[in-house]
Every structure is written in structure tokens, then in C-alpha cells.
PDB file of N, CA and C in Angstrom:
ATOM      1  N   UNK A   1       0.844  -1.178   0.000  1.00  0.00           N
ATOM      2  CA  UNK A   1       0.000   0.000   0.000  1.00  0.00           C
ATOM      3  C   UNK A   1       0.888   1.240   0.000  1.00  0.00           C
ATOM      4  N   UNK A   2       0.724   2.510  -0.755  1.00  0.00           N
ATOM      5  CA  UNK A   2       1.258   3.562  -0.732  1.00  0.00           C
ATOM      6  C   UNK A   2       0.991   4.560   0.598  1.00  0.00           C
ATOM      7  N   UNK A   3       2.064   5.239   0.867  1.00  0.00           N
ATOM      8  CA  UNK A   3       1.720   5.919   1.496  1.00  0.00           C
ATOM      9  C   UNK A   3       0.316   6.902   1.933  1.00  0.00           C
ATOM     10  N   UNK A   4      -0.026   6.400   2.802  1.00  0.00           N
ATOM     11  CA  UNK A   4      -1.180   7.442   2.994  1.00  0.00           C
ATOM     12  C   UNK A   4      -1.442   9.273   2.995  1.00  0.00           C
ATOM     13  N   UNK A   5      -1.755   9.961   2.661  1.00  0.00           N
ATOM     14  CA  UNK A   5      -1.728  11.732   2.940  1.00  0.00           C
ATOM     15  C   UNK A   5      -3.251  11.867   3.845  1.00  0.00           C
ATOM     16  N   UNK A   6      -2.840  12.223   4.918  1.00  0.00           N
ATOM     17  CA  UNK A   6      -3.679  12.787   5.959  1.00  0.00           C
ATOM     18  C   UNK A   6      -3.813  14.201   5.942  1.00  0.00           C
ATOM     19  N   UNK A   7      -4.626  14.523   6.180  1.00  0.00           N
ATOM     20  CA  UNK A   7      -5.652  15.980   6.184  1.00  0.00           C
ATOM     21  C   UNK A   7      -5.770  16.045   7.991  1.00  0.00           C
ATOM     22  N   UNK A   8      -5.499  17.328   8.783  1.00  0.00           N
ATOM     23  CA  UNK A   8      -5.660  16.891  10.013  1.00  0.00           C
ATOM     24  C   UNK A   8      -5.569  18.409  10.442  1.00  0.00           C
ATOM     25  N   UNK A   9      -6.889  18.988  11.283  1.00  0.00           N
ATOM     26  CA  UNK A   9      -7.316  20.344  11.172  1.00  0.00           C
ATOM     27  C   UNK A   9      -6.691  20.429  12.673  1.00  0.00           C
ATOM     28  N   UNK A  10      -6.718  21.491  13.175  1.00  0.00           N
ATOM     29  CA  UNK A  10      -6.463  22.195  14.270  1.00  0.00           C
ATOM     30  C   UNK A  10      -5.303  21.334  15.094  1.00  0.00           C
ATOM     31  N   UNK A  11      -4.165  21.779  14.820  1.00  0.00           N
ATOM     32  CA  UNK A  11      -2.286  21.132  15.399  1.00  0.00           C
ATOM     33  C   UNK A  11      -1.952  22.050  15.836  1.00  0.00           C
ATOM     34  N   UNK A  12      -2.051  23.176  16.278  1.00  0.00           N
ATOM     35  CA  UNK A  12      -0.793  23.978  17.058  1.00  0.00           C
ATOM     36  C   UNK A  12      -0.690  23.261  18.285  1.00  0.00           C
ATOM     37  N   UNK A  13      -1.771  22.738  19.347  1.00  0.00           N
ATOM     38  CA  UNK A  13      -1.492  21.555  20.505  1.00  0.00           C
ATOM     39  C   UNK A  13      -2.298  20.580  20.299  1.00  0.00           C
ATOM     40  N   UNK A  14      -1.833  19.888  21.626  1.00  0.00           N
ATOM     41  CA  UNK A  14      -2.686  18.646  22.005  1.00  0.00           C
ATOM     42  C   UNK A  14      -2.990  17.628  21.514  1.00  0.00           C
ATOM     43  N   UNK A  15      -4.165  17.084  21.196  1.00  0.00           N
ATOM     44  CA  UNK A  15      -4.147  15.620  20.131  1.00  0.00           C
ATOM     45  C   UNK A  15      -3.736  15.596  18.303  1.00  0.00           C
ATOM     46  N   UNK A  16      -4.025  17.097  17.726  1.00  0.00           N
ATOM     47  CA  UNK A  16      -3.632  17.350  16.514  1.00  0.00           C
ATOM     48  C   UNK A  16      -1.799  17.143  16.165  1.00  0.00           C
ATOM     49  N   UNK A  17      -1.695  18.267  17.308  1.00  0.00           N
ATOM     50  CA  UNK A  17      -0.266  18.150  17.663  1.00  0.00           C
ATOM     51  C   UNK A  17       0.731  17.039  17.307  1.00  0.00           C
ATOM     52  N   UNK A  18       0.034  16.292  18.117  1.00  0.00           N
ATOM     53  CA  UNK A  18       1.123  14.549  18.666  1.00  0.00           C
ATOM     54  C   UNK A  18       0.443  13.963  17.596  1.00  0.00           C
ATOM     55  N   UNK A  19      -0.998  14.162  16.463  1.00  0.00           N
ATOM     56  CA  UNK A  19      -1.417  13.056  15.789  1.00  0.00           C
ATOM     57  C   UNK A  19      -0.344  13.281  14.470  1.00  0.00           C
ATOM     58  N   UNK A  20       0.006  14.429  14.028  1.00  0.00           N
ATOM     59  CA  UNK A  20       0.827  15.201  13.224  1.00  0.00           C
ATOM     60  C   UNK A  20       2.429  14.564  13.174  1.00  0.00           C
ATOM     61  N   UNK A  21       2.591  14.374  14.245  1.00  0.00           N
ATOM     62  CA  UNK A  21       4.000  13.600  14.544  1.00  0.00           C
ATOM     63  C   UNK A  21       4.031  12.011  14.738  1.00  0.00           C
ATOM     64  N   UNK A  22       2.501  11.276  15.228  1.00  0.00           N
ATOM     65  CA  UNK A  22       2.872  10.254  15.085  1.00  0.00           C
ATOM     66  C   UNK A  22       2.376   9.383  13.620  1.00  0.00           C
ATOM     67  N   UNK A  23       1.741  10.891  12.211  1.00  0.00           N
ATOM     68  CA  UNK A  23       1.839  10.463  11.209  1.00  0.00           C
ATOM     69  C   UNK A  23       2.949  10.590  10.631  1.00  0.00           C
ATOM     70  N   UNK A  24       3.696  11.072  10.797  1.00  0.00           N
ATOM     71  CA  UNK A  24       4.846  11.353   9.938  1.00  0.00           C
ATOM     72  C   UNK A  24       6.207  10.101  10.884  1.00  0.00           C
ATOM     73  N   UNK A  25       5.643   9.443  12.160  1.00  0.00           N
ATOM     74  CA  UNK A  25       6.872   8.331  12.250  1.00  0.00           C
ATOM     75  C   UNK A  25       6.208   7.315  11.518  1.00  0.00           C
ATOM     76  N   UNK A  26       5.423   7.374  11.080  1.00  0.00           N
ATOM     77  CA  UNK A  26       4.703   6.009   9.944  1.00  0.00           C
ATOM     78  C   UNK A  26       5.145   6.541   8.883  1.00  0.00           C
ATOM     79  N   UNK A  27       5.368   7.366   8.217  1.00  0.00           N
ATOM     80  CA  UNK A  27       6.137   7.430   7.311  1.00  0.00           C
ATOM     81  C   UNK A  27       5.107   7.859   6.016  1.00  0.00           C
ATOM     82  N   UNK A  28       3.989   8.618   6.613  1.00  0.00           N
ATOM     83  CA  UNK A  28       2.779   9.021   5.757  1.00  0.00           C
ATOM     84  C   UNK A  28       3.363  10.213   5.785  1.00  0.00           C
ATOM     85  N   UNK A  29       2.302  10.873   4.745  1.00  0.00           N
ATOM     86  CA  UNK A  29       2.230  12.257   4.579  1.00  0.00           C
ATOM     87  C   UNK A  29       1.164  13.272   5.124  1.00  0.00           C
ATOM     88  N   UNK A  30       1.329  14.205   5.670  1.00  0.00           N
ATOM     89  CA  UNK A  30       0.345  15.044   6.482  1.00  0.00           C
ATOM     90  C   UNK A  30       0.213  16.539   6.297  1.00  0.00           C
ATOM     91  N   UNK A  31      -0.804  16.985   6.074  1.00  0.00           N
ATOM     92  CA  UNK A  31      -1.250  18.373   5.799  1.00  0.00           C
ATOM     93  C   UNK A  31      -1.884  19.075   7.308  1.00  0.00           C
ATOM     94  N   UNK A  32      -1.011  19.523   8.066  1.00  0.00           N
ATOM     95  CA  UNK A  32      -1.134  20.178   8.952  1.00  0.00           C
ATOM     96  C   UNK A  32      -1.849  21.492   8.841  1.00  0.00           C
ATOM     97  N   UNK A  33      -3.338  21.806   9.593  1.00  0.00           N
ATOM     98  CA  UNK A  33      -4.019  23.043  10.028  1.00  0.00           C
ATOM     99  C   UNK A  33      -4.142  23.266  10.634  1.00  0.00           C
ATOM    100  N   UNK A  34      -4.298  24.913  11.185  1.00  0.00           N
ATOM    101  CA  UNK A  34      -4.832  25.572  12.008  1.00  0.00           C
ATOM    102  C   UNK A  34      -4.894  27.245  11.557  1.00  0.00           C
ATOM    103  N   UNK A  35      -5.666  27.729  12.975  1.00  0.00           N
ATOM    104  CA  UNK A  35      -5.958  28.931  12.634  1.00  0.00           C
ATOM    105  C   UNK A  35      -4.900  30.192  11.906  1.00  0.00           C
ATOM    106  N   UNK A  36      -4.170  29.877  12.975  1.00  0.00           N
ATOM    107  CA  UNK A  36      -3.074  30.541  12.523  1.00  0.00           C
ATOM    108  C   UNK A  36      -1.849  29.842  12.172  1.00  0.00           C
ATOM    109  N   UNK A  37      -0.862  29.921  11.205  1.00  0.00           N
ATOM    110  CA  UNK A  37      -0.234  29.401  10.386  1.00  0.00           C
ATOM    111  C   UNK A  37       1.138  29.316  11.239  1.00  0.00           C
ATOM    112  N   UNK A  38       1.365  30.674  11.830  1.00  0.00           N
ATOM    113  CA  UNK A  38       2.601  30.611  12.676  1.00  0.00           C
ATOM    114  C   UNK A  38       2.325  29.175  13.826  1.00  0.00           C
ATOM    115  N   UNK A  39       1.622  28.967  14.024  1.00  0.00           N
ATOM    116  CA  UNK A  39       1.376  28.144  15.497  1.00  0.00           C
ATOM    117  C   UNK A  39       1.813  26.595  14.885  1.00  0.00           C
ATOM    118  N   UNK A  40       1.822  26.471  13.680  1.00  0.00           N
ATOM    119  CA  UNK A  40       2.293  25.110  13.128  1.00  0.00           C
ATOM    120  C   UNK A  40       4.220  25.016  12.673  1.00  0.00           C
ATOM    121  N   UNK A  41       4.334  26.513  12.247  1.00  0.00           N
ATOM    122  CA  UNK A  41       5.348  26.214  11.860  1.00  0.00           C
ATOM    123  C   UNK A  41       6.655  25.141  12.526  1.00  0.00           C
ATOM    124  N   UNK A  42       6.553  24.651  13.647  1.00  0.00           N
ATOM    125  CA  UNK A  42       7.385  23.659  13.671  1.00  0.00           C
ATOM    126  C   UNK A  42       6.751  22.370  13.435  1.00  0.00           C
ATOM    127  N   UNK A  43       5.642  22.093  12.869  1.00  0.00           N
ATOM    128  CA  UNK A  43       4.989  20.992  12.275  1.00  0.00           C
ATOM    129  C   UNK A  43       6.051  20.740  10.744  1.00  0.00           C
ATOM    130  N   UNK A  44       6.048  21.626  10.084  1.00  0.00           N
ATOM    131  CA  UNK A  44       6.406  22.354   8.803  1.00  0.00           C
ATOM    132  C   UNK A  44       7.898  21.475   8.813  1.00  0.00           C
ATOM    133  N   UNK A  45       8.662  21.899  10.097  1.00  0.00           N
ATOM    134  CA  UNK A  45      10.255  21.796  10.150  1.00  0.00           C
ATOM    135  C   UNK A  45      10.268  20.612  10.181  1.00  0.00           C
ATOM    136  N   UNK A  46       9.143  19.499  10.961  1.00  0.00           N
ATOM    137  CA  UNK A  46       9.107  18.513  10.921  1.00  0.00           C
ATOM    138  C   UNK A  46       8.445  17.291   9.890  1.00  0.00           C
ATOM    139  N   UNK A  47       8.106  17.750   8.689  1.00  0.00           N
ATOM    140  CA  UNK A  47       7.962  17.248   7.727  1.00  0.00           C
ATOM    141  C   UNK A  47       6.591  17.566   6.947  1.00  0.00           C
ATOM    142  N   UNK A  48       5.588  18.218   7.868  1.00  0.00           N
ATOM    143  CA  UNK A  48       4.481  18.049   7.257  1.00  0.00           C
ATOM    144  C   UNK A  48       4.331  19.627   6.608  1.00  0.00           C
ATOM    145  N   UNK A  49       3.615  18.882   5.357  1.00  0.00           N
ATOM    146  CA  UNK A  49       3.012  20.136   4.995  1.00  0.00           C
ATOM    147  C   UNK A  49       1.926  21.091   5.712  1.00  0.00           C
ATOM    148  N   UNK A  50       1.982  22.221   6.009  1.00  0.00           N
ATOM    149  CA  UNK A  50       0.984  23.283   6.607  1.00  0.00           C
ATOM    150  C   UNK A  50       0.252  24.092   5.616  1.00  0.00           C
ATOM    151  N   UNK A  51      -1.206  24.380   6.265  1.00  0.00           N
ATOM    152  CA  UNK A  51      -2.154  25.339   5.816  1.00  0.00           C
ATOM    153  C   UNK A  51      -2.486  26.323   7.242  1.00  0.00           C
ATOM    154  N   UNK A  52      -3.281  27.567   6.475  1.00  0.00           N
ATOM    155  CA  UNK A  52      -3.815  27.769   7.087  1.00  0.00           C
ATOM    156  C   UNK A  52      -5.416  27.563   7.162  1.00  0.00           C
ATOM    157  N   UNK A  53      -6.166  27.183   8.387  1.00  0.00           N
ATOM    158  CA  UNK A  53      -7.809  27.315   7.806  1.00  0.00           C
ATOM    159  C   UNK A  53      -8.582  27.037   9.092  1.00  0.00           C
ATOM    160  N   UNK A  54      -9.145  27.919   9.301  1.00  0.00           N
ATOM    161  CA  UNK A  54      -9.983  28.674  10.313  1.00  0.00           C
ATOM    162  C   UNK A  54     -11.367  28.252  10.189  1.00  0.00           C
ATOM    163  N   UNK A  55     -12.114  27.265  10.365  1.00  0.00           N
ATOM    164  CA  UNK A  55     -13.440  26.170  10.162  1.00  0.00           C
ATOM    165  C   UNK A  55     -14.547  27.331  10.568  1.00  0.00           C
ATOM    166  N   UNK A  56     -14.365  28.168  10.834  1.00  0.00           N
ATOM    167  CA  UNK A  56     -15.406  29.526  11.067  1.00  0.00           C
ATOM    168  C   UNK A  56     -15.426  30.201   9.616  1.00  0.00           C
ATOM    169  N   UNK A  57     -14.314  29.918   9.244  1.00  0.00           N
ATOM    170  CA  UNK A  57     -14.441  31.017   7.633  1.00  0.00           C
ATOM    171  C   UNK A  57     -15.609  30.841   6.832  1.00  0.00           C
ATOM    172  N   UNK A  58     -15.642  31.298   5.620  1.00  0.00           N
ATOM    173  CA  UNK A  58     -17.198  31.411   4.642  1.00  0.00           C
ATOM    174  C   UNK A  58     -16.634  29.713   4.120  1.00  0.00           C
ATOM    175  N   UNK A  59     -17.405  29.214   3.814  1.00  0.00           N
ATOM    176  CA  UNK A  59     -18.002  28.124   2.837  1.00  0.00           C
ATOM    177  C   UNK A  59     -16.555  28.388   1.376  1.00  0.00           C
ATOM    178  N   UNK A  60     -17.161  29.443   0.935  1.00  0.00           N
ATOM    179  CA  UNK A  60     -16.112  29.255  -0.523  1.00  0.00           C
ATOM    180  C   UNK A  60     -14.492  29.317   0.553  1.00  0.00           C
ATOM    181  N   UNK A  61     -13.917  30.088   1.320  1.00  0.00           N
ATOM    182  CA  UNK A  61     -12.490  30.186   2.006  1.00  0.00           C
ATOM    183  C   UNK A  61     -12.717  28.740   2.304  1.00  0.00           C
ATOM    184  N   UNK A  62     -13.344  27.889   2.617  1.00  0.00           N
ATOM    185  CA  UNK A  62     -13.039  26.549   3.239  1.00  0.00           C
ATOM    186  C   UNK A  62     -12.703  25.672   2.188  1.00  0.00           C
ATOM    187  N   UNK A  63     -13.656  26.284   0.481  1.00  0.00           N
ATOM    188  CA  UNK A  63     -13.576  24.946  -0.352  1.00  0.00           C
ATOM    189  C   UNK A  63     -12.222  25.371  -1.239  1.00  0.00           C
ATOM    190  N   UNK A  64     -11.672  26.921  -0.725  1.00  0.00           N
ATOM    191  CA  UNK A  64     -10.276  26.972  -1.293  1.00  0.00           C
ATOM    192  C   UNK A  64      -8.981  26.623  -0.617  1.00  0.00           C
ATOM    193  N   UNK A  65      -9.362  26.582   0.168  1.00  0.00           N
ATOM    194  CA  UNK A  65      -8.495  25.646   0.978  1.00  0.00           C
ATOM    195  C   UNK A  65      -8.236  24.047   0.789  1.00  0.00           C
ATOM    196  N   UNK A  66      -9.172  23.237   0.749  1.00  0.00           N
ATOM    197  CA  UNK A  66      -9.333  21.875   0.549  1.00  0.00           C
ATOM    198  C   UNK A  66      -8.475  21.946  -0.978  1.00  0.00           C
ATOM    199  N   UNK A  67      -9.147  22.725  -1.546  1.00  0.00           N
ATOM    200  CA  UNK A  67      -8.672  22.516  -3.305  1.00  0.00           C
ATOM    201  C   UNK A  67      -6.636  22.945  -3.216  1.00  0.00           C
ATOM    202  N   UNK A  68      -6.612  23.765  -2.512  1.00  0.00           N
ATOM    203  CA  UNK A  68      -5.147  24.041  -2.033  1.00  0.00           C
ATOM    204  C   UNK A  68      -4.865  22.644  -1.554  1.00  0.00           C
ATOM    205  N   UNK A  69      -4.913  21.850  -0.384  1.00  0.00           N
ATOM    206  CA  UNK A  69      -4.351  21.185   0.408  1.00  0.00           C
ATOM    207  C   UNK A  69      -4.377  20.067  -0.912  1.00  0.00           C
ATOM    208  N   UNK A  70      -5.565  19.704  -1.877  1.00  0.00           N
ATOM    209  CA  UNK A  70      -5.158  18.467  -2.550  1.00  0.00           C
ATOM    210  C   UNK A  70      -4.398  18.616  -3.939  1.00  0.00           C
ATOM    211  N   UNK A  71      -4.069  19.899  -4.005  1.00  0.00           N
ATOM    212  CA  UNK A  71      -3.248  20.044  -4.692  1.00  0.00           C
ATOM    213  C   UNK A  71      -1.267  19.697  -4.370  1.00  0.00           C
ATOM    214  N   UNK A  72      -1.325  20.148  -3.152  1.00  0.00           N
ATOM    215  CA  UNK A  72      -0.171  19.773  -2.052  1.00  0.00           C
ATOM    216  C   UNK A  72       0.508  17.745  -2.839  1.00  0.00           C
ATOM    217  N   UNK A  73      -0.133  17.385  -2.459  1.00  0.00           N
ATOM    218  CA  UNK A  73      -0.069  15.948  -2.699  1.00  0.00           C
ATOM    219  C   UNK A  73      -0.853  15.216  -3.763  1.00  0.00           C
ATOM    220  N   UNK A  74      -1.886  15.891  -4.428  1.00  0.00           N
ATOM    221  CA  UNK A  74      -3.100  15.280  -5.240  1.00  0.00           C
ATOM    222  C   UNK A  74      -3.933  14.508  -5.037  1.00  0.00           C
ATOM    223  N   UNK A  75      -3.838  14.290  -3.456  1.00  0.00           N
ATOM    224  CA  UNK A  75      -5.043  13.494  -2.641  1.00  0.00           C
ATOM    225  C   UNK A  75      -4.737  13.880  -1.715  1.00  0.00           C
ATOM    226  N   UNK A  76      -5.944  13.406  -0.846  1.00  0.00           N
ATOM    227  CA  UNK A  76      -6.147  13.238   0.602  1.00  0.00           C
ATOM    228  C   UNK A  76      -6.953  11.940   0.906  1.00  0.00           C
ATOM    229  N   UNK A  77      -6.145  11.152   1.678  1.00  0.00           N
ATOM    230  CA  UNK A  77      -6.981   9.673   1.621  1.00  0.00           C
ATOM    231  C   UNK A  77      -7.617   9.793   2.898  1.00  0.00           C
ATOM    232  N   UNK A  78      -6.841  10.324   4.234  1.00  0.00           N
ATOM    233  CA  UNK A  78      -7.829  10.626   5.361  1.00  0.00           C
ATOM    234  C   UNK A  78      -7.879  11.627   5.956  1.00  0.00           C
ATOM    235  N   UNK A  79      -9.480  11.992   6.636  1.00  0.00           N
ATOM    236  CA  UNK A  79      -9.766  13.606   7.519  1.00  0.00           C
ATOM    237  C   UNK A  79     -10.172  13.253   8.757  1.00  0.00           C
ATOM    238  N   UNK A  80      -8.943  14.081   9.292  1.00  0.00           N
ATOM    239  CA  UNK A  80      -9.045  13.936  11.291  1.00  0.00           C
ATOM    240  C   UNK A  80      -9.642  15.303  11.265  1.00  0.00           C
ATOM    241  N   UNK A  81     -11.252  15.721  11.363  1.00  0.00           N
ATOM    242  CA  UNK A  81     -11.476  16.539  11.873  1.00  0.00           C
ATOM    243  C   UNK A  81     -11.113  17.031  13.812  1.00  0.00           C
ATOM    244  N   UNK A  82     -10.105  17.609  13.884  1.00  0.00           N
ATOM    245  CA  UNK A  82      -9.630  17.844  15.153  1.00  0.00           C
ATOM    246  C   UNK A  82     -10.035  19.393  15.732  1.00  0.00           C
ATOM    247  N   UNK A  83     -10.300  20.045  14.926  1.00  0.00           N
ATOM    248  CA  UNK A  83     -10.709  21.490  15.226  1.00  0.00           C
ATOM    249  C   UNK A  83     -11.725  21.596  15.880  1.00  0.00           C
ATOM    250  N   UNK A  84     -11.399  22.393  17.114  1.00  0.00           N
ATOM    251  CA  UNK A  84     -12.908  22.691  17.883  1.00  0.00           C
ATOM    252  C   UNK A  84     -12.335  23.511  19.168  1.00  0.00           C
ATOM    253  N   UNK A  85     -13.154  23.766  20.152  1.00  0.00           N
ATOM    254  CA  UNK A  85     -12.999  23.742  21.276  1.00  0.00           C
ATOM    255  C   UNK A  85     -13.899  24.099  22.533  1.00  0.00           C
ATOM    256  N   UNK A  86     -13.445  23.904  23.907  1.00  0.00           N
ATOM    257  CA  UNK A  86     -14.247  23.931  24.761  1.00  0.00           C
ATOM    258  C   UNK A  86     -15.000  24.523  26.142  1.00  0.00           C
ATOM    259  N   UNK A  87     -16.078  24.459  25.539  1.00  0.00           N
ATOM    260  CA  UNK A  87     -16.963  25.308  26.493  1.00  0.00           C
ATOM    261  C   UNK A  87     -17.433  24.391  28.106  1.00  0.00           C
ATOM    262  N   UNK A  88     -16.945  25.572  28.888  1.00  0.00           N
ATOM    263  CA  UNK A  88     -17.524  25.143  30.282  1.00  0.00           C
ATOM    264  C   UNK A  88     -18.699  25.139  30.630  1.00  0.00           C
ATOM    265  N   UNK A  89     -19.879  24.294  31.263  1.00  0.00           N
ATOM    266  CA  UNK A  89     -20.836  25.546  32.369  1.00  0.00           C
ATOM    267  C   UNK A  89     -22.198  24.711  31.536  1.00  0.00           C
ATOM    268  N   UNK A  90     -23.136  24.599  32.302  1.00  0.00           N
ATOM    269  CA  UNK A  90     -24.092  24.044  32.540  1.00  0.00           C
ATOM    270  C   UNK A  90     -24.815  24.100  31.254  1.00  0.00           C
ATOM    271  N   UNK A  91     -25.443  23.186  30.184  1.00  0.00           N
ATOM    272  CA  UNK A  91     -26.094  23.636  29.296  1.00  0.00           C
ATOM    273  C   UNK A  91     -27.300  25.154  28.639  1.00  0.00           C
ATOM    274  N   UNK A  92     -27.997  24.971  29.714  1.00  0.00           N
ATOM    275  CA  UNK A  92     -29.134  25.789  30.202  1.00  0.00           C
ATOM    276  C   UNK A  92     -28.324  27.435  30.413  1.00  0.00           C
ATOM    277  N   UNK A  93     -26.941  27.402  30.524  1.00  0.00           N
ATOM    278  CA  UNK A  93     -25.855  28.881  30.724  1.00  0.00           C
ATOM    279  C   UNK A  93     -25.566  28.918  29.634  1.00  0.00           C
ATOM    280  N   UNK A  94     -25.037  27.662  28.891  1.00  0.00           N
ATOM    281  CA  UNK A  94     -24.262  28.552  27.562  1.00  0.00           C
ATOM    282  C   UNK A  94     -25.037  28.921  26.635  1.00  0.00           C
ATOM    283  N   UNK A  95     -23.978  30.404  25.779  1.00  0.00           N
ATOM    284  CA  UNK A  95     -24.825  30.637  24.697  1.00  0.00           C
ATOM    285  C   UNK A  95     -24.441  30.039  23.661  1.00  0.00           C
TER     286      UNK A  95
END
């Protein structure tokens, strides 16, 4: 089987982070995102390709992005949607 190219949204920390590094000791290829572009750059040093892309943006900024990232490699075989984050506090509180 050929190498795989992973798609994998929000890496500056935490599970994106470490998923980013433990694709690239398999020896796949990985398209590293997040909001801001600086926050990856040592993803970058470490092999993977980086975007930037902010999952709040308009609809067309999201589908130029994707069309960017599969241009990178000419596929994307898998998507770790990892982008998000989290809210404290009782349902019935948040807005």
C-alpha cells in the first residue's frame, strides 16, 4: 500500500499536535491546520506540509483551501477533523 496523505485540522497543541508527529513516524504524509499558520510552523520543520484554515471562515475560504491542500499531494486519503474547542458551564448557561 502507498503511502497514505492525511488531512488533520487544528495542530498547534494537544491531540492534533502529537497526531501530526505520530503520522509522519509512519512514514505518511500530512497536511497540517490551524488557525493561525505561525502556530504550526514547527509541524512544517518537521515534515508536514501546513495550511492555514480557520473552520469559522465562509463556505467558498473553506472549499479553497481543501482545493489548495489536494493540490499539495493530489489526494487526501484521510480527515481527522480535530478542530474545535471547549466550552464550560451548565447547558441551560451557555450561549
Amino acid at each position: 500500500m502507498s503511502d497514505l496523505v492525511w488531512l488533520v485540522t487544528g495542530c498547534s497543541s494537544g491531540l492534533g499536535e502529537l497526531l501530526v508527529h505520530r503520522i509522519l513516524s509512519r512514514g505518511d504524509r500530512v497536511i497540517a491546520t490551524a488557525r493561525k499558520l505561525e502556530s504550526i510552523k514547527h509541524l512544517e520543520r518537521a515534515g508536514a506540509a501546513t495550511l492555514q484554515l480557520d473552520i469559522t471562515n465562509t463556505q467558498a475560504s473553506l472549499c479553497d483551501t481543501i482545493t489548495k491542500a489536494i493540490t499539495i499531494y493530489g489526494k487526501v486519503d484521510v480527515l481527522v477533523n480535530n478542530a474545535g474547542y471547549i466550552t464550560q458551564g451548565g447547558w441551560e448557561d451557555l450561549e
